[in-house]
PDB file of N, CA and C in Angstrom:
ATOM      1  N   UNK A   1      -2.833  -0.595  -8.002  1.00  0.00           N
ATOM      2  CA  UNK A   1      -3.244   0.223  -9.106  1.00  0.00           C
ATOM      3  C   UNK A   1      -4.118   1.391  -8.695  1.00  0.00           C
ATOM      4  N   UNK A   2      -4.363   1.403  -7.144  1.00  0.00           N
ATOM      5  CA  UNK A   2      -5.336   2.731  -7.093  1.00  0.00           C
ATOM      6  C   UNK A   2      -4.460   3.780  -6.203  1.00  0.00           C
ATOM      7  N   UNK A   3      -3.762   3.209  -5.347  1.00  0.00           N
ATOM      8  CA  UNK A   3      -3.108   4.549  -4.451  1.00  0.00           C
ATOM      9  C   UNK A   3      -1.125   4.179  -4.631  1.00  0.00           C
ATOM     10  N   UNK A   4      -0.860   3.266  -5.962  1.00  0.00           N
ATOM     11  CA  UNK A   4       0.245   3.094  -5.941  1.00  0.00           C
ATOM     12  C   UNK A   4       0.737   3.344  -6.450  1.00  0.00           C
ATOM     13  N   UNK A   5       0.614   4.705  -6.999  1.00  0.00           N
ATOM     14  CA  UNK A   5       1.355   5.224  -7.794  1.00  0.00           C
ATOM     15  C   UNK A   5       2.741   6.397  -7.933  1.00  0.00           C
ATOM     16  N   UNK A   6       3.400   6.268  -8.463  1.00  0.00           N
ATOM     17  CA  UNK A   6       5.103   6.521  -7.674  1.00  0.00           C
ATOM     18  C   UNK A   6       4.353   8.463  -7.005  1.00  0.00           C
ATOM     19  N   UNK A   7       3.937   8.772  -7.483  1.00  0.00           N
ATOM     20  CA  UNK A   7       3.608  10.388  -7.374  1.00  0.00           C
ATOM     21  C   UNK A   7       2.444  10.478  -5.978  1.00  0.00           C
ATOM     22  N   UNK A   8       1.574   9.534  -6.232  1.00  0.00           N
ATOM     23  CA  UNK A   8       1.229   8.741  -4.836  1.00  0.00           C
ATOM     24  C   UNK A   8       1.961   8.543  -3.254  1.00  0.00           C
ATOM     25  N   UNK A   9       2.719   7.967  -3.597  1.00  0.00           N
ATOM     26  CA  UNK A   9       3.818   7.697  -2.819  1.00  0.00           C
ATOM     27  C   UNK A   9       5.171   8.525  -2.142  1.00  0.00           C
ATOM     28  N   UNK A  10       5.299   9.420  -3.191  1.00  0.00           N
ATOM     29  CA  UNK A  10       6.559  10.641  -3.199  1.00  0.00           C
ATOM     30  C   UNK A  10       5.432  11.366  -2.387  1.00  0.00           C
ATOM     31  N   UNK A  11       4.422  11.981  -2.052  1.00  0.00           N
ATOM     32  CA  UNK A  11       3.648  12.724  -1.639  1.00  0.00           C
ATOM     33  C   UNK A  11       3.306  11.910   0.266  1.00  0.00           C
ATOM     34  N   UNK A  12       2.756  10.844   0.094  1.00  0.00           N
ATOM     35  CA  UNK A  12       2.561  10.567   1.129  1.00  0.00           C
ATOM     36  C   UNK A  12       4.059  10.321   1.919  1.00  0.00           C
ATOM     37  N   UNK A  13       4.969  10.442   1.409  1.00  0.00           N
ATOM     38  CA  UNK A  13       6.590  10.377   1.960  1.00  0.00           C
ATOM     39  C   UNK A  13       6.922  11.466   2.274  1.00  0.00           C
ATOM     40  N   UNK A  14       6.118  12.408   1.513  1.00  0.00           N
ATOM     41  CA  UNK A  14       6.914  14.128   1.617  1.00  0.00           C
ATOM     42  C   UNK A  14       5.940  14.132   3.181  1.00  0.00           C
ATOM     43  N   UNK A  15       4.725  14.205   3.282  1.00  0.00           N
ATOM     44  CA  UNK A  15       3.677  14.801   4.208  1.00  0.00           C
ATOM     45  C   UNK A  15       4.783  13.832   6.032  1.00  0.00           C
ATOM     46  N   UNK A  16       4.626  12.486   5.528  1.00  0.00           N
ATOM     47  CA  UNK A  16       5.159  11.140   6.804  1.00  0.00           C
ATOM     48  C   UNK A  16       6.417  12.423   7.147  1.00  0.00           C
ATOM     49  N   UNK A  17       7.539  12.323   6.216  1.00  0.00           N
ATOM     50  CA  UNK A  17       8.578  13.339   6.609  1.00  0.00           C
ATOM     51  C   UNK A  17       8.319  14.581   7.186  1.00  0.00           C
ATOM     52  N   UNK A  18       7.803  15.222   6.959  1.00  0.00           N
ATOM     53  CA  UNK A  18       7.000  16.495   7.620  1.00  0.00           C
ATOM     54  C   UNK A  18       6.931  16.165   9.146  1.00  0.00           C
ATOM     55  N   UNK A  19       6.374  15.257   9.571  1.00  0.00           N
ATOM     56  CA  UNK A  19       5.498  14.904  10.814  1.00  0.00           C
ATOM     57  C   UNK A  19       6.899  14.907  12.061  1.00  0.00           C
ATOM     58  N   UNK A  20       8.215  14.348  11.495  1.00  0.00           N
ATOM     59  CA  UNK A  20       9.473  14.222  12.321  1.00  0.00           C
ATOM     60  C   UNK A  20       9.348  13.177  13.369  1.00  0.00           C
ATOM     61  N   UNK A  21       8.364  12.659  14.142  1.00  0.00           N
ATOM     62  CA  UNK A  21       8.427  11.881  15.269  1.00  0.00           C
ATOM     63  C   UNK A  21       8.124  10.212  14.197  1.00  0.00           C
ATOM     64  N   UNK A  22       7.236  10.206  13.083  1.00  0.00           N
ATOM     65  CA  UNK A  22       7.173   9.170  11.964  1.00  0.00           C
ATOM     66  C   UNK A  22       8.463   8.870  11.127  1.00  0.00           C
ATOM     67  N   UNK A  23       9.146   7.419  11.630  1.00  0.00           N
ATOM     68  CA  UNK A  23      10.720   7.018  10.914  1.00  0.00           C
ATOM     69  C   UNK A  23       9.697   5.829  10.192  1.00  0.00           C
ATOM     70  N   UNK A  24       8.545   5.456  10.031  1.00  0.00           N
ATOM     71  CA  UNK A  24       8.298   4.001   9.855  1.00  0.00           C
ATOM     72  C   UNK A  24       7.097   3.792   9.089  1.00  0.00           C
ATOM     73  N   UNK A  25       7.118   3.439   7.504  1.00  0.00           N
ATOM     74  CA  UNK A  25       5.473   3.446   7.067  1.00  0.00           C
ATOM     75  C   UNK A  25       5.477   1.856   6.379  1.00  0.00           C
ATOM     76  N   UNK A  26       4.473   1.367   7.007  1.00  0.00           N
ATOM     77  CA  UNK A  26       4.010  -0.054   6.211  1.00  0.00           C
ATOM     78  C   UNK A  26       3.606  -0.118   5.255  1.00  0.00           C
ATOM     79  N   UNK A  27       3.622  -0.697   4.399  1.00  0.00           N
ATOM     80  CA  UNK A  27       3.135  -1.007   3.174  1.00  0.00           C
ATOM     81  C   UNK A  27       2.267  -1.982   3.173  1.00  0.00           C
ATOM     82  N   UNK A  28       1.365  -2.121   3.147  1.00  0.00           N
ATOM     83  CA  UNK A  28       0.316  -3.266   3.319  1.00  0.00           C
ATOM     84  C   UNK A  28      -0.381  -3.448   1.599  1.00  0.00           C
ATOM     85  N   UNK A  29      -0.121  -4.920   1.252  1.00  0.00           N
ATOM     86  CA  UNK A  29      -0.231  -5.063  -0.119  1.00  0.00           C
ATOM     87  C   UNK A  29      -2.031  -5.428  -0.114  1.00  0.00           C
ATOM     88  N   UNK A  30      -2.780  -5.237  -0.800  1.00  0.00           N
ATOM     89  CA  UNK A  30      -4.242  -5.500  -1.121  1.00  0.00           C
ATOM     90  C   UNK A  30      -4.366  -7.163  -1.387  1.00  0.00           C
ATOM     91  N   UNK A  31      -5.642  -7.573  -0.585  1.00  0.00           N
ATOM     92  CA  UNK A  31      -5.528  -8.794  -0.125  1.00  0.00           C
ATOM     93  C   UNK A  31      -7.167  -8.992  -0.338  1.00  0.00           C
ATOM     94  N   UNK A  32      -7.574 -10.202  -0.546  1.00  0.00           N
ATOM     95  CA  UNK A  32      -9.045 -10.121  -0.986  1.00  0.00           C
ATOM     96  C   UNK A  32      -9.648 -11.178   0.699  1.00  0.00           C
ATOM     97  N   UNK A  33      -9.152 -10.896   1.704  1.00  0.00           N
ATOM     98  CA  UNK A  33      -9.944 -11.772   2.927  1.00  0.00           C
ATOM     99  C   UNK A  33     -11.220 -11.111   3.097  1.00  0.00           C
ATOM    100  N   UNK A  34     -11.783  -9.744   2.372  1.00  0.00           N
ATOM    101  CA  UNK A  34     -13.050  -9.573   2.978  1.00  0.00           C
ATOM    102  C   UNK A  34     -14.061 -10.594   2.007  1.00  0.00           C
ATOM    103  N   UNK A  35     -13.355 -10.795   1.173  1.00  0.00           N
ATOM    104  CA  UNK A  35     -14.593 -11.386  -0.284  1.00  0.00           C
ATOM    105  C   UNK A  35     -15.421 -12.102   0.321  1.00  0.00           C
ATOM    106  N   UNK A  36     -15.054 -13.342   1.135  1.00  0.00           N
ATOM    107  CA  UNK A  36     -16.198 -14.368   2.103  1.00  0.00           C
ATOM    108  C   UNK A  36     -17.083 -13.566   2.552  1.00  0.00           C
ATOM    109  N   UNK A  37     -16.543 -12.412   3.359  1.00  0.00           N
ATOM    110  CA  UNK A  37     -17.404 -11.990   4.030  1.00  0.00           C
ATOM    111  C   UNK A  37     -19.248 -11.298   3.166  1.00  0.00           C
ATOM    112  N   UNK A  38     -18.588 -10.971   2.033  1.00  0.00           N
ATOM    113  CA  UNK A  38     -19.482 -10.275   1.334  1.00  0.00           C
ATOM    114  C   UNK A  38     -20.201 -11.588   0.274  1.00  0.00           C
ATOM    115  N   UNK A  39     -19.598 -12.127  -0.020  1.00  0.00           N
ATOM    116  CA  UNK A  39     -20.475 -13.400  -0.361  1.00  0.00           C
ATOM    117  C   UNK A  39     -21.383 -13.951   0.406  1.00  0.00           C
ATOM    118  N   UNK A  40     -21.424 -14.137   1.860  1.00  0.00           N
ATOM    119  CA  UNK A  40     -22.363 -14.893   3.143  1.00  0.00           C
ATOM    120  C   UNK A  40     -23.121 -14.004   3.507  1.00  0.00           C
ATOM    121  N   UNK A  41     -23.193 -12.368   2.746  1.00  0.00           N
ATOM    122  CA  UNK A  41     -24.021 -11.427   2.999  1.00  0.00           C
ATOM    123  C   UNK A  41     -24.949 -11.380   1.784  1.00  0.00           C
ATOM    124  N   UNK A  42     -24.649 -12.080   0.682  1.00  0.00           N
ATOM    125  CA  UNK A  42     -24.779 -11.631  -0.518  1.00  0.00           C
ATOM    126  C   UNK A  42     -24.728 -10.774  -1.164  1.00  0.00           C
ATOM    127  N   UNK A  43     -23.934  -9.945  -1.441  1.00  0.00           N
ATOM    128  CA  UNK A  43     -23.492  -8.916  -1.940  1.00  0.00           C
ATOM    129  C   UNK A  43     -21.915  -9.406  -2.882  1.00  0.00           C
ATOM    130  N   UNK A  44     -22.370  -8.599  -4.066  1.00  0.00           N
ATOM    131  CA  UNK A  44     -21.273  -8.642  -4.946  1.00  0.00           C
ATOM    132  C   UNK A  44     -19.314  -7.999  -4.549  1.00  0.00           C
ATOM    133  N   UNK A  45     -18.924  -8.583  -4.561  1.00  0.00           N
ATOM    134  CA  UNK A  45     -17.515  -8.400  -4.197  1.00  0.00           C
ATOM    135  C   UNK A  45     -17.048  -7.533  -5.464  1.00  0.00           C
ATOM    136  N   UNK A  46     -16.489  -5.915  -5.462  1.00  0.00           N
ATOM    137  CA  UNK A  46     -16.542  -5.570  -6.633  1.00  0.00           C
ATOM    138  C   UNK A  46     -14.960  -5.556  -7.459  1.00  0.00           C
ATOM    139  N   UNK A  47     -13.948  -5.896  -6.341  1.00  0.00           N
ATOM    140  CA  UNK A  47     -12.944  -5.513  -6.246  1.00  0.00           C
ATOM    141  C   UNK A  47     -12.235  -7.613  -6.559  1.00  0.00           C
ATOM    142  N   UNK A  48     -12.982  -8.233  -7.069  1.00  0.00           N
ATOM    143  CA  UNK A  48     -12.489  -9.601  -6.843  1.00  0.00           C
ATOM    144  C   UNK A  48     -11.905 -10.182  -8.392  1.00  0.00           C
ATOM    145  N   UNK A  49     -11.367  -8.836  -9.365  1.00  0.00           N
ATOM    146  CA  UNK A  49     -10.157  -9.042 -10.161  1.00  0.00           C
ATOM    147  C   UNK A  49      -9.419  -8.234  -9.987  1.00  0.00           C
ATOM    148  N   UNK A  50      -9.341  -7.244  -8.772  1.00  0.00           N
ATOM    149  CA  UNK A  50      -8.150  -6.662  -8.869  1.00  0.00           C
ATOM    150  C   UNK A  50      -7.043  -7.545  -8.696  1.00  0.00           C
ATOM    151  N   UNK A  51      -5.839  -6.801  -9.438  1.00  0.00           N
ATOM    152  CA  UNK A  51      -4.557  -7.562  -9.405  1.00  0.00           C
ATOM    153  C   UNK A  51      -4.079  -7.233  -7.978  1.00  0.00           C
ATOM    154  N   UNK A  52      -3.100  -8.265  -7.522  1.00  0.00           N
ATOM    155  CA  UNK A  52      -1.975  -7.863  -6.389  1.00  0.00           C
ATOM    156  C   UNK A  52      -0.921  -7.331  -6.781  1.00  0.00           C
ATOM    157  N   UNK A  53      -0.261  -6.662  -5.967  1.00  0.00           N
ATOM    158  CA  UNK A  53       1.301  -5.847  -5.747  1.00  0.00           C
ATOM    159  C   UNK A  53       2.043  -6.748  -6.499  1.00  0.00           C
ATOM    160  N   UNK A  54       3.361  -7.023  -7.039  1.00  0.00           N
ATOM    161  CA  UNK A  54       4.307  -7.682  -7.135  1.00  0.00           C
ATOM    162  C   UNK A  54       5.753  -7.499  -6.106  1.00  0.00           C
ATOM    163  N   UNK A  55       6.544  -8.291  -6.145  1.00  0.00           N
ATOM    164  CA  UNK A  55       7.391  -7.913  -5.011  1.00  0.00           C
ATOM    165  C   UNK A  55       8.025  -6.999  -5.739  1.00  0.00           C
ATOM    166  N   UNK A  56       8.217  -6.801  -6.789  1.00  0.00           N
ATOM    167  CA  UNK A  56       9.233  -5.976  -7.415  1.00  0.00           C
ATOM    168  C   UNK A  56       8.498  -4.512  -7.602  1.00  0.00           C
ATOM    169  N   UNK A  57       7.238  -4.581  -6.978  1.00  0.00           N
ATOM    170  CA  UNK A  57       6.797  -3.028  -7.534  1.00  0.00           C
ATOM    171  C   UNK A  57       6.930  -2.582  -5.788  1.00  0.00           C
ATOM    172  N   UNK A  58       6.624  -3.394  -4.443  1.00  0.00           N
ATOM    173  CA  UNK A  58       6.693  -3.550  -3.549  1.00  0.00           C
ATOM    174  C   UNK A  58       8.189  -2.561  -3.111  1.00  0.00           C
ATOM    175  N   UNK A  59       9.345  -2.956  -4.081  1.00  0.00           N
ATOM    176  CA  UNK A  59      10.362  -2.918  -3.679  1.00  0.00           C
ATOM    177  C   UNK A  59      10.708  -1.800  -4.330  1.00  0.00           C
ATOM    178  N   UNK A  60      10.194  -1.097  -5.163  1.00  0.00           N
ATOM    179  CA  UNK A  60      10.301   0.216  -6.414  1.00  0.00           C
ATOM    180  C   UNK A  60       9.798   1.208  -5.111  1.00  0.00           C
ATOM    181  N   UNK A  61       8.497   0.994  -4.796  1.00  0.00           N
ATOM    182  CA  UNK A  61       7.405   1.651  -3.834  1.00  0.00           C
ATOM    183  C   UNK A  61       9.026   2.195  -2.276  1.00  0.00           C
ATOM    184  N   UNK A  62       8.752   1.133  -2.331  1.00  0.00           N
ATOM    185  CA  UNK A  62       9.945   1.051  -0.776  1.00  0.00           C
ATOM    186  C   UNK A  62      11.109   1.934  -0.911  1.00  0.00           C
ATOM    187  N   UNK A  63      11.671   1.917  -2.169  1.00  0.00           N
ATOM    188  CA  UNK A  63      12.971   2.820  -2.708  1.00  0.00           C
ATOM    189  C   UNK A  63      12.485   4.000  -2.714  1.00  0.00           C
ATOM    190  N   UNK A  64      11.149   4.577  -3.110  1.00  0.00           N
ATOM    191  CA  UNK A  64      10.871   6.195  -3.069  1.00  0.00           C
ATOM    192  C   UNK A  64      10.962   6.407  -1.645  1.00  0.00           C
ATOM    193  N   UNK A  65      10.199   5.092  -0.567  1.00  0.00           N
ATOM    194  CA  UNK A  65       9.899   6.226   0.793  1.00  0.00           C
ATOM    195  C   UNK A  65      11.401   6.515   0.909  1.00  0.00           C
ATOM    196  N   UNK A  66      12.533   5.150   1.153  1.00  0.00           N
ATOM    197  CA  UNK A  66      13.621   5.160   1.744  1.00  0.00           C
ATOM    198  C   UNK A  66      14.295   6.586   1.511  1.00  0.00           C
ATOM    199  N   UNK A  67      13.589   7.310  -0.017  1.00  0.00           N
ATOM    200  CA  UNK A  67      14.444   8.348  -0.110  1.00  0.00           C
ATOM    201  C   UNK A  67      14.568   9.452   0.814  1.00  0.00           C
ATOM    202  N   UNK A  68      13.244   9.590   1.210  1.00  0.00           N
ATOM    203  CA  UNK A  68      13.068  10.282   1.942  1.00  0.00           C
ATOM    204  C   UNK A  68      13.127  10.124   3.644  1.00  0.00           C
ATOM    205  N   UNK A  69      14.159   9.274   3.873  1.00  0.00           N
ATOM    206  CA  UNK A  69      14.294   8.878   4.764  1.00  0.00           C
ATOM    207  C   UNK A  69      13.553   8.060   5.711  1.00  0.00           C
ATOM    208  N   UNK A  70      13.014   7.134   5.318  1.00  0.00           N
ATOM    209  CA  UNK A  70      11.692   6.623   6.164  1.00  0.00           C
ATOM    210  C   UNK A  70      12.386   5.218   5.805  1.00  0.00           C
ATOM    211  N   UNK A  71      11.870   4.807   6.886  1.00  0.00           N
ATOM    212  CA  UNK A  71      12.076   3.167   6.824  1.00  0.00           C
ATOM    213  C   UNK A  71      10.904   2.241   6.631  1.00  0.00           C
ATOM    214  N   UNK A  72      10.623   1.901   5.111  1.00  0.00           N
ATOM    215  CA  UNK A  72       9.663   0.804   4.320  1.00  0.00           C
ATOM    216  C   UNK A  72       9.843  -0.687   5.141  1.00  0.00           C
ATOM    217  N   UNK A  73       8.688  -0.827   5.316  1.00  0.00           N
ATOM    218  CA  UNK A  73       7.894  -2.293   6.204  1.00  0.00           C
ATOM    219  C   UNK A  73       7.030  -2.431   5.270  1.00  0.00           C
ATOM    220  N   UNK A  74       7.229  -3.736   4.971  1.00  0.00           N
ATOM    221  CA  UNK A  74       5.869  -4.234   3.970  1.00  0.00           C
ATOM    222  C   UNK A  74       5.229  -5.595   4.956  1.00  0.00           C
ATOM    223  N   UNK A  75       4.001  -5.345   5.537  1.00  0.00           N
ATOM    224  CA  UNK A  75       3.091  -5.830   5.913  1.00  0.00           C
ATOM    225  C   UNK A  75       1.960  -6.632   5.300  1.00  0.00           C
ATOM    226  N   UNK A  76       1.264  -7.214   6.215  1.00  0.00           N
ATOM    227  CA  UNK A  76       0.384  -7.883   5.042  1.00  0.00           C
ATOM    228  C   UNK A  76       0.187  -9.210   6.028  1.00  0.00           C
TER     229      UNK A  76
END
């Protein structure tokens, strides 16, 4: 919900394409492994309702880069 947005994405696909030697962008879905860390510090975790990706938005996301010729890796 913060950098996934299709206009988001068409942009960082246009710039990757630009570059010519870049065929390959990961997708790395938002994952909450730092939260421990910030709990044993005490500090508030601020980000600990964000929602996760779905595979199906994963796979929407993946269809814009492909357009542009890039080959979508979803990582994680």
């Amino acid at each position: 919900g913060f950098t996934d947005s299709e206009a988001n994405i068409a942009g960082i696909a246009k710039f990757v394409e630009s570059l010519h030697a870049v065929r390959e962008v990961e997708l790395v879905p938002y994952h909450r492994f730092g939260q421990h860390k910030y709990e044993m510090l005490g500090r508030e975790y601020l980000l600990s309702d964000a929602a996760g990706i779905t595979e199906e938005r994963l796979k929407q996301l993946s269809c814009i880069l492909a357009a542009y010729g890039l080959n979508p890796v979803v990582g994680g």
